[in-house]
Protein backbone atom coordinates (compact mmCIF):
# COMPACT_ATOMS: atom_id res chain seq x y z
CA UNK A 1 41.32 -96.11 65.27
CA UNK A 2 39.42 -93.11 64.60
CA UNK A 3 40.82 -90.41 67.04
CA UNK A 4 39.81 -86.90 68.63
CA UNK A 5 43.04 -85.20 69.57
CA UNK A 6 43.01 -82.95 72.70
CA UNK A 7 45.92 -80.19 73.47
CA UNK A 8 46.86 -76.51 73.30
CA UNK A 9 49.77 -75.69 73.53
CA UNK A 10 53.32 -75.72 71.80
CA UNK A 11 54.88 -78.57 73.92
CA UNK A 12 51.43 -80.39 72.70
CA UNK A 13 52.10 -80.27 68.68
CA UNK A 14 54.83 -83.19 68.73
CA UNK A 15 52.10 -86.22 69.89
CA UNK A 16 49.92 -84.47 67.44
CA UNK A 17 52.16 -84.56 64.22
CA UNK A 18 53.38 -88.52 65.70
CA UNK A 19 49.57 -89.70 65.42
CA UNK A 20 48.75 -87.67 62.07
CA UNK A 21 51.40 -89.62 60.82
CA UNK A 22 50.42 -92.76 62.06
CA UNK A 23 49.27 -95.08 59.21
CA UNK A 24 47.33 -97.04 61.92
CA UNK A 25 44.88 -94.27 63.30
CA UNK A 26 43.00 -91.35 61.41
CA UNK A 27 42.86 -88.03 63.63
CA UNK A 28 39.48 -86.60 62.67
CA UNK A 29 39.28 -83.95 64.79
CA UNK A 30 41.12 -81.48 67.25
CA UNK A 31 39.69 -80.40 70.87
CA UNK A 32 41.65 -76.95 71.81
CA UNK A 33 40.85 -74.16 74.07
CA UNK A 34 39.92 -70.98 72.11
CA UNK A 35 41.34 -68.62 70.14
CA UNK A 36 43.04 -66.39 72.99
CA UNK A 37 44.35 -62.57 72.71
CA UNK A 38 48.24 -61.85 72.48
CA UNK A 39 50.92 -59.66 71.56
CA UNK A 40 50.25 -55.46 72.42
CA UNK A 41 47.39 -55.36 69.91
CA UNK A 42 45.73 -58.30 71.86
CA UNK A 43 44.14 -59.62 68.83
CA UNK A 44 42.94 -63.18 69.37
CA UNK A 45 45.33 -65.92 68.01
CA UNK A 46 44.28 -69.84 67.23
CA UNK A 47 46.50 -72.52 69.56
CA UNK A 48 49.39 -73.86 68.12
CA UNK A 49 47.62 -77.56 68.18
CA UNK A 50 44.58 -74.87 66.20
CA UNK A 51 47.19 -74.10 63.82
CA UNK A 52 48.80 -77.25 63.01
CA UNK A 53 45.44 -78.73 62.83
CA UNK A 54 44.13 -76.51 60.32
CA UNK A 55 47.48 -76.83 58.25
CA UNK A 56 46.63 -80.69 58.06
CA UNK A 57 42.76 -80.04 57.00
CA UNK A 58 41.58 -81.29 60.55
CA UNK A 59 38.42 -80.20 61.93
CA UNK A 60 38.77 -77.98 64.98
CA UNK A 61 36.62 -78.00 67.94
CA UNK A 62 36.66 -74.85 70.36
CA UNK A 63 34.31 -75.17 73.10
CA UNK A 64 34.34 -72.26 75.48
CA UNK A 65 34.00 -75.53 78.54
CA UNK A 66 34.27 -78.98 77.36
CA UNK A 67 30.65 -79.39 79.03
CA UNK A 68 29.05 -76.97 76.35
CA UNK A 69 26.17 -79.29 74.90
CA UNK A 70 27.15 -78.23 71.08
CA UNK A 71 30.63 -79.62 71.63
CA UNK A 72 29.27 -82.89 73.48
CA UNK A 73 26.61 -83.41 70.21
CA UNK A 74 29.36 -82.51 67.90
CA UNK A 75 31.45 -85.87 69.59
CA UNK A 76 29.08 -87.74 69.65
CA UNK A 77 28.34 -87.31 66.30
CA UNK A 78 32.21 -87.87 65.08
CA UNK A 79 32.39 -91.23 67.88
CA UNK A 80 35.51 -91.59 68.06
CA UNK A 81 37.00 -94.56 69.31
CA UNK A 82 39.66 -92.63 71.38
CA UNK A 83 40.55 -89.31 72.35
CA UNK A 84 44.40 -89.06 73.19
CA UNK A 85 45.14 -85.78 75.03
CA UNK A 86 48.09 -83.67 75.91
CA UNK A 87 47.76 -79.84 77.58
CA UNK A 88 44.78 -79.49 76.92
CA UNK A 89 43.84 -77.03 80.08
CA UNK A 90 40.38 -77.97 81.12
CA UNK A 91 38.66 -80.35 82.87
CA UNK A 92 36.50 -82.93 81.09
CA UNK A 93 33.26 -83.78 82.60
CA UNK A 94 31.85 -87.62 82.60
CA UNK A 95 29.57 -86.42 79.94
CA UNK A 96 32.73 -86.02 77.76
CA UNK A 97 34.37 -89.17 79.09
CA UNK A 98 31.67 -91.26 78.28
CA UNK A 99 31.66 -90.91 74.72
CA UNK A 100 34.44 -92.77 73.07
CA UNK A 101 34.60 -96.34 73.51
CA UNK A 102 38.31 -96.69 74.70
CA UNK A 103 38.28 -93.29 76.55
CA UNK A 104 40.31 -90.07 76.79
CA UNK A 105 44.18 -91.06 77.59
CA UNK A 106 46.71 -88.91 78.60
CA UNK A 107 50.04 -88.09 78.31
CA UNK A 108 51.50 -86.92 81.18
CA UNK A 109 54.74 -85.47 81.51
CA UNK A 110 55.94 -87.08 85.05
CA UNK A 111 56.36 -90.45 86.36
CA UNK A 112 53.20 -91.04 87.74
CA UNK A 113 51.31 -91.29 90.73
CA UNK A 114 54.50 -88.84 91.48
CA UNK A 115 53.80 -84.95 90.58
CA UNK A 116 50.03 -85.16 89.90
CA UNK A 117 48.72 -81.84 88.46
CA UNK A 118 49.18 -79.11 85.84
CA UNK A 119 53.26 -78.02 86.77
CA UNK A 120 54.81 -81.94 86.69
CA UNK A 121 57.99 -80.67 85.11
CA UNK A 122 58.14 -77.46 86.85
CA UNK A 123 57.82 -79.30 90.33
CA UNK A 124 60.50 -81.86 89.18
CA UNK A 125 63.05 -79.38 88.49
CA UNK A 126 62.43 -77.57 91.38
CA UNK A 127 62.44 -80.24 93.83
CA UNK A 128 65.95 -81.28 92.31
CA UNK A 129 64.53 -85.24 91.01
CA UNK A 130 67.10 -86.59 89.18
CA UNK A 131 64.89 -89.10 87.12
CA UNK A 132 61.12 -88.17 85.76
CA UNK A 133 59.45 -89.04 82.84
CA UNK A 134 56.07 -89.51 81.29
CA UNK A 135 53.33 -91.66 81.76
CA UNK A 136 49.88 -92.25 79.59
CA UNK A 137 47.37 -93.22 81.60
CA UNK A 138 42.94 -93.45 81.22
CA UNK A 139 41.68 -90.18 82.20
CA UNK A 140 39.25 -90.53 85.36
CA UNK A 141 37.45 -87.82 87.24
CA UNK A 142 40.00 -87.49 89.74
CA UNK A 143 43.35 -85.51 89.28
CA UNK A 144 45.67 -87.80 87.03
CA UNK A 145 44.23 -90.68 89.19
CA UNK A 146 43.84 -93.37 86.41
CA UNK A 147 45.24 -96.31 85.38
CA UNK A 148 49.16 -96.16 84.08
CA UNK A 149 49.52 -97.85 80.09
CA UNK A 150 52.69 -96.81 79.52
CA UNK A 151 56.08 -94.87 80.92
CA UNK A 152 58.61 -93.59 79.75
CA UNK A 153 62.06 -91.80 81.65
CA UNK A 154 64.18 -88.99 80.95
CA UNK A 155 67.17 -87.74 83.49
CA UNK A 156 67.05 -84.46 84.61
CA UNK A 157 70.00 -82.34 84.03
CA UNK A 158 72.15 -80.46 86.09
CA UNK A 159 71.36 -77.15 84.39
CA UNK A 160 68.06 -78.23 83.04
CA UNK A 161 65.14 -75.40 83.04
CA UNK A 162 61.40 -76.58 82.79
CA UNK A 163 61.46 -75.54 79.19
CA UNK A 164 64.22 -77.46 78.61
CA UNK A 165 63.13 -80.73 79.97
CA UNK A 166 59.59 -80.48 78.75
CA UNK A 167 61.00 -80.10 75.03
CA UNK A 168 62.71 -83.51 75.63
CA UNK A 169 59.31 -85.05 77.22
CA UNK A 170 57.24 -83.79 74.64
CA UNK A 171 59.37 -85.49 71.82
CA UNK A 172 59.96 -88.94 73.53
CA UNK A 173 56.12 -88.82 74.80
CA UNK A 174 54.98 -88.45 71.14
CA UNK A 175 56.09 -92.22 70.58
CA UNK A 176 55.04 -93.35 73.87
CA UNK A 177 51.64 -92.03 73.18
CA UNK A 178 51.27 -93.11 69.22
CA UNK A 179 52.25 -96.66 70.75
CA UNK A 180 49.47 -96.60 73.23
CA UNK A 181 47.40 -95.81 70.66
CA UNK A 182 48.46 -99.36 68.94
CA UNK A 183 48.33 -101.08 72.19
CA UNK A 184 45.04 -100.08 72.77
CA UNK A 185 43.59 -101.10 69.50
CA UNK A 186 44.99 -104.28 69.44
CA UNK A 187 43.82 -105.47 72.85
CA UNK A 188 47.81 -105.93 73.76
CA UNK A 189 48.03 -102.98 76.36
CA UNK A 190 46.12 -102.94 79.52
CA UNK A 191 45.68 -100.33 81.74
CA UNK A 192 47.57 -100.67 85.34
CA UNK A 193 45.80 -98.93 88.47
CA UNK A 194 48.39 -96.39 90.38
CA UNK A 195 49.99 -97.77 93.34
CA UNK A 196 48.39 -95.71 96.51
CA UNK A 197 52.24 -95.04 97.61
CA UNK A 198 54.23 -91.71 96.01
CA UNK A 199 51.66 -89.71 95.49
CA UNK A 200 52.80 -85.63 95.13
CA UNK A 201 51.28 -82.58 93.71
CA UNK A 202 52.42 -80.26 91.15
CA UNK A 203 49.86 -77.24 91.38
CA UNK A 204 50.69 -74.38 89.13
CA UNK A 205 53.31 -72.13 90.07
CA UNK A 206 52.52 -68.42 90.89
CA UNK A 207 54.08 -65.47 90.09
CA UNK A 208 54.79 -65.04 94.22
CA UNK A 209 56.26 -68.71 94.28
CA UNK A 210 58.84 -67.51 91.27
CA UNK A 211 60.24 -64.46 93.63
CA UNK A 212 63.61 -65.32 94.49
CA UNK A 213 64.63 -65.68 98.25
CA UNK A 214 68.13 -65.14 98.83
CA UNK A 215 68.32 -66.09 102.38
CA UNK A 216 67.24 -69.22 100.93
CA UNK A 217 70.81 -71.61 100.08
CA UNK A 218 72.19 -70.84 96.16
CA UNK A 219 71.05 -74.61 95.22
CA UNK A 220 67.39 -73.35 96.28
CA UNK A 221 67.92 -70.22 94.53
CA UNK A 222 68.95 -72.05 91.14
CA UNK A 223 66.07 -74.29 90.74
CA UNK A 224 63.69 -71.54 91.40
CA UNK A 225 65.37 -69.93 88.39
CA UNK A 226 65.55 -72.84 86.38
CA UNK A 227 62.00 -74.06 87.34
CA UNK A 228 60.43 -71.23 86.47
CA UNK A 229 61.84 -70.88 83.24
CA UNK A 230 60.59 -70.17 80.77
CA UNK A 231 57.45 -69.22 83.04
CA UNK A 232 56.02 -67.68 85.38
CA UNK A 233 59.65 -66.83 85.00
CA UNK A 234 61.93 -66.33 88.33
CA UNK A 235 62.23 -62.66 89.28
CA UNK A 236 63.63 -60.07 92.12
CA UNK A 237 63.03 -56.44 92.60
CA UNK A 238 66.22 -53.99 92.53
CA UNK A 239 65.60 -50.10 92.96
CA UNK A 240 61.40 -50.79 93.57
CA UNK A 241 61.39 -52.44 90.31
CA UNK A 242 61.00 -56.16 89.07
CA UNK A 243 64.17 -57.82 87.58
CA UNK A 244 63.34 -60.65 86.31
CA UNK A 245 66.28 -63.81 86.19
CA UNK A 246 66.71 -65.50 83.06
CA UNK A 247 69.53 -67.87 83.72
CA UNK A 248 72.30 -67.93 87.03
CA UNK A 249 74.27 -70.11 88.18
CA UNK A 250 75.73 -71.26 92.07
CA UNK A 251 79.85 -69.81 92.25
CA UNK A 252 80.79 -72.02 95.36
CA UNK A 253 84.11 -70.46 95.89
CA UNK A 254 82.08 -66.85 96.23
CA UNK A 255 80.92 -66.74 99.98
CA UNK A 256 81.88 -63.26 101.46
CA UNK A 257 78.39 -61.62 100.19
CA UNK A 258 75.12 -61.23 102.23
CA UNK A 259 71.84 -62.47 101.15
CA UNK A 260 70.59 -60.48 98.14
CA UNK A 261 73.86 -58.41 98.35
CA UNK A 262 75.37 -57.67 94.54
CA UNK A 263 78.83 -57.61 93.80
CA UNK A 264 79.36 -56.42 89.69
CA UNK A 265 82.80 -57.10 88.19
CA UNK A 266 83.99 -56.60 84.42
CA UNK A 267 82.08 -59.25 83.03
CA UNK A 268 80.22 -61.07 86.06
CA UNK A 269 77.28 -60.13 88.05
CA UNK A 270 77.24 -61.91 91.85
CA UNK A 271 74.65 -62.39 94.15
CA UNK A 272 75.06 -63.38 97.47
CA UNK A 273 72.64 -66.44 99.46
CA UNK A 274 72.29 -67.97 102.72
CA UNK A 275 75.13 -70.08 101.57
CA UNK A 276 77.43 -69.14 98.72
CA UNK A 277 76.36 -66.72 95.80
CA UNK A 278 75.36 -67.05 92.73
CA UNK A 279 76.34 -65.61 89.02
CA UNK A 280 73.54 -63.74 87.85
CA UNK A 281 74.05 -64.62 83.83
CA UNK A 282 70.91 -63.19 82.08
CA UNK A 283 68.28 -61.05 83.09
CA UNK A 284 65.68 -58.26 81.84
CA UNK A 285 64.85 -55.69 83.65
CA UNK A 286 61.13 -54.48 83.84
CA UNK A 287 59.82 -52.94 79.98
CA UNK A 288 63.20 -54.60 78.14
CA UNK A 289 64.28 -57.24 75.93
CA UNK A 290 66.95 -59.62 78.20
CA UNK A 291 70.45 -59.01 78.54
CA UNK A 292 73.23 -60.40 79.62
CA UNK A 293 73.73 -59.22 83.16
CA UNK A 294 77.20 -57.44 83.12
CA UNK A 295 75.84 -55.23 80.69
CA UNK A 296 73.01 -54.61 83.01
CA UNK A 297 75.11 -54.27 85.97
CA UNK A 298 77.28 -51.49 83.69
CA UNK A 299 74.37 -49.90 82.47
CA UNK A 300 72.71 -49.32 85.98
CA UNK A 301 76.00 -48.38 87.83
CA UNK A 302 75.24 -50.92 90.69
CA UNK A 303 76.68 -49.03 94.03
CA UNK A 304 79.26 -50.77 96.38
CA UNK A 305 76.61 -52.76 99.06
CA UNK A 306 73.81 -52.30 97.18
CA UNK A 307 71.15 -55.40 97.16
CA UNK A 308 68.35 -57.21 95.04
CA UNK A 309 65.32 -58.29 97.24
């Protein structure tokens, strides 16, 4: 089939490369959001799904909003028979929809109709699921409302962060999405509607919902941390200023301190919760690189009672 691939970011580039080297479909063209500033210069970089794009000789399409009527005459021109997207960060309006015959599919990384919405992993590791996956399913007008062609599932790790998880997703959804593709064009794979049952939410997560509460029990506490990982990215304030948690883990055996209360040893960094505490194992402090957190803890001379909140 002739394709239009849709996506953005990083965790996107992995379904890309799997249908570029398909020898059943021919990716003709890239959607992406546009070239955005970063770094301290702030001078505007290309997506990675730009980037790869461009390293493969595909022709990139940046609309400023998928509606734009240049980038809806530019499809229609290119007709593709199917437009397989992943991350791609903006809604696509019927106009868009209507154009290719077998429509826009979508890999999604969450067993749907469970954790609809743009933080599926995030909301998985937060809300402790032991099981999710990834689904593709017919993009419709509602949120991740379609019909289901294919699943896929992954266990979720004990110490599992959302970057970690969606690195596995994004691998194993590559084939699940390249073999939709096949399904599709050979009439094999029909699309099945949702079930109305298990429906849940993932909006994205704030910076506010990443702020740590310690009164809250240490399990709470560590899939905060590990949700929000690598972003928003979980954080605290200590001394009026924001401490941000890269990795921690529950000590059940430590249950003397108070919520938010510190405790610095040699080589370990505790924090207590409104259970047991928790070993605070990397973290960066506001304007630094990270560091482990005993080195923090030595460097800021952390005072007998003193608290993170």
């Amino acid at each position: 089939m002739k394709l239009v691939f849709a996506g953005t970011p990083e965790v996107a580039v992995p379904a890309l490369d799997a249908l570029i080297a398909s020898d059943r479909h021919d990716v003709v063209a890239v959607v992406t959001r546009p070239d955005a500033p970063s770094g301290r210069g702030r001078r505007l970089v290309a997506s990675p799904v730009a980037q790869r794009a461009e390293e493969a000789g595909i022709e990139v399409l940046r609309p400023a909003k998928p509606r734009d009527e240049d980038f809806l005459a530019r499809l229609r021109e290119i007709a593709p028979d199917c437009c397989p997207v992943v991350a791609y960060g903006a809604l696509l309006p019927k106009a868009a929809l209507d154009i290719p015959a077998h429509g826009w599919v979508n890999l999604h990384f969450s067993l749907l109709p469970a954790w609809r919405g743009a933080a599926p992993v995030q909301h998985a590791v937060l809300h402790g699921d032991e099981l999710t996956g990834a689904a593709t399913f017919l993009i419709e007008e509602g949120l991740d409302s379609g019909p289901v062609y294919g699943v896929l599932t992954e266990h979720v790790r004990p110490t599992d962060t959302s970057g970690d998880l969606l690195t596995r997703l994004a691998f194993a959804g590559s084939g699940l999405l390249a073999a939709t593709m096949d399904g599709i064009e050979d009439g094999t794979l029909k699309a099945v509607p949702q079930p109305a049952e298990g429906v849940s939410l993932a909006p994205k997560l704030s910076v506010e919902d990443a702020r740590v509460d310690w009164a809250a029990p240490a399990l709470r506490v560590d899939r905060v941390v590990r949700a929000c990982t690598p972003a928003p990215g979980a954080w605290t304030v200590f001394r009026g200023e924001r401490l941000k948690l890269v990795q921690a883990a529950p000590v059940p055996e430590r249950t003397e301190l108070a919520p938010g209360e510190l405790s610095a040893g040699k080589n370990q960094v505790y924090v207590g919760t409104g259970s047991h505490a928790v070993e605070l194992l990397w973290v960066q402090p506001q304007g630094k690189k990270p560091m482990r957190a005993a080195d923090w803890a030595r460097g800021v001379r952390i005072a007998p009672g003193e608290t993170v909140g």
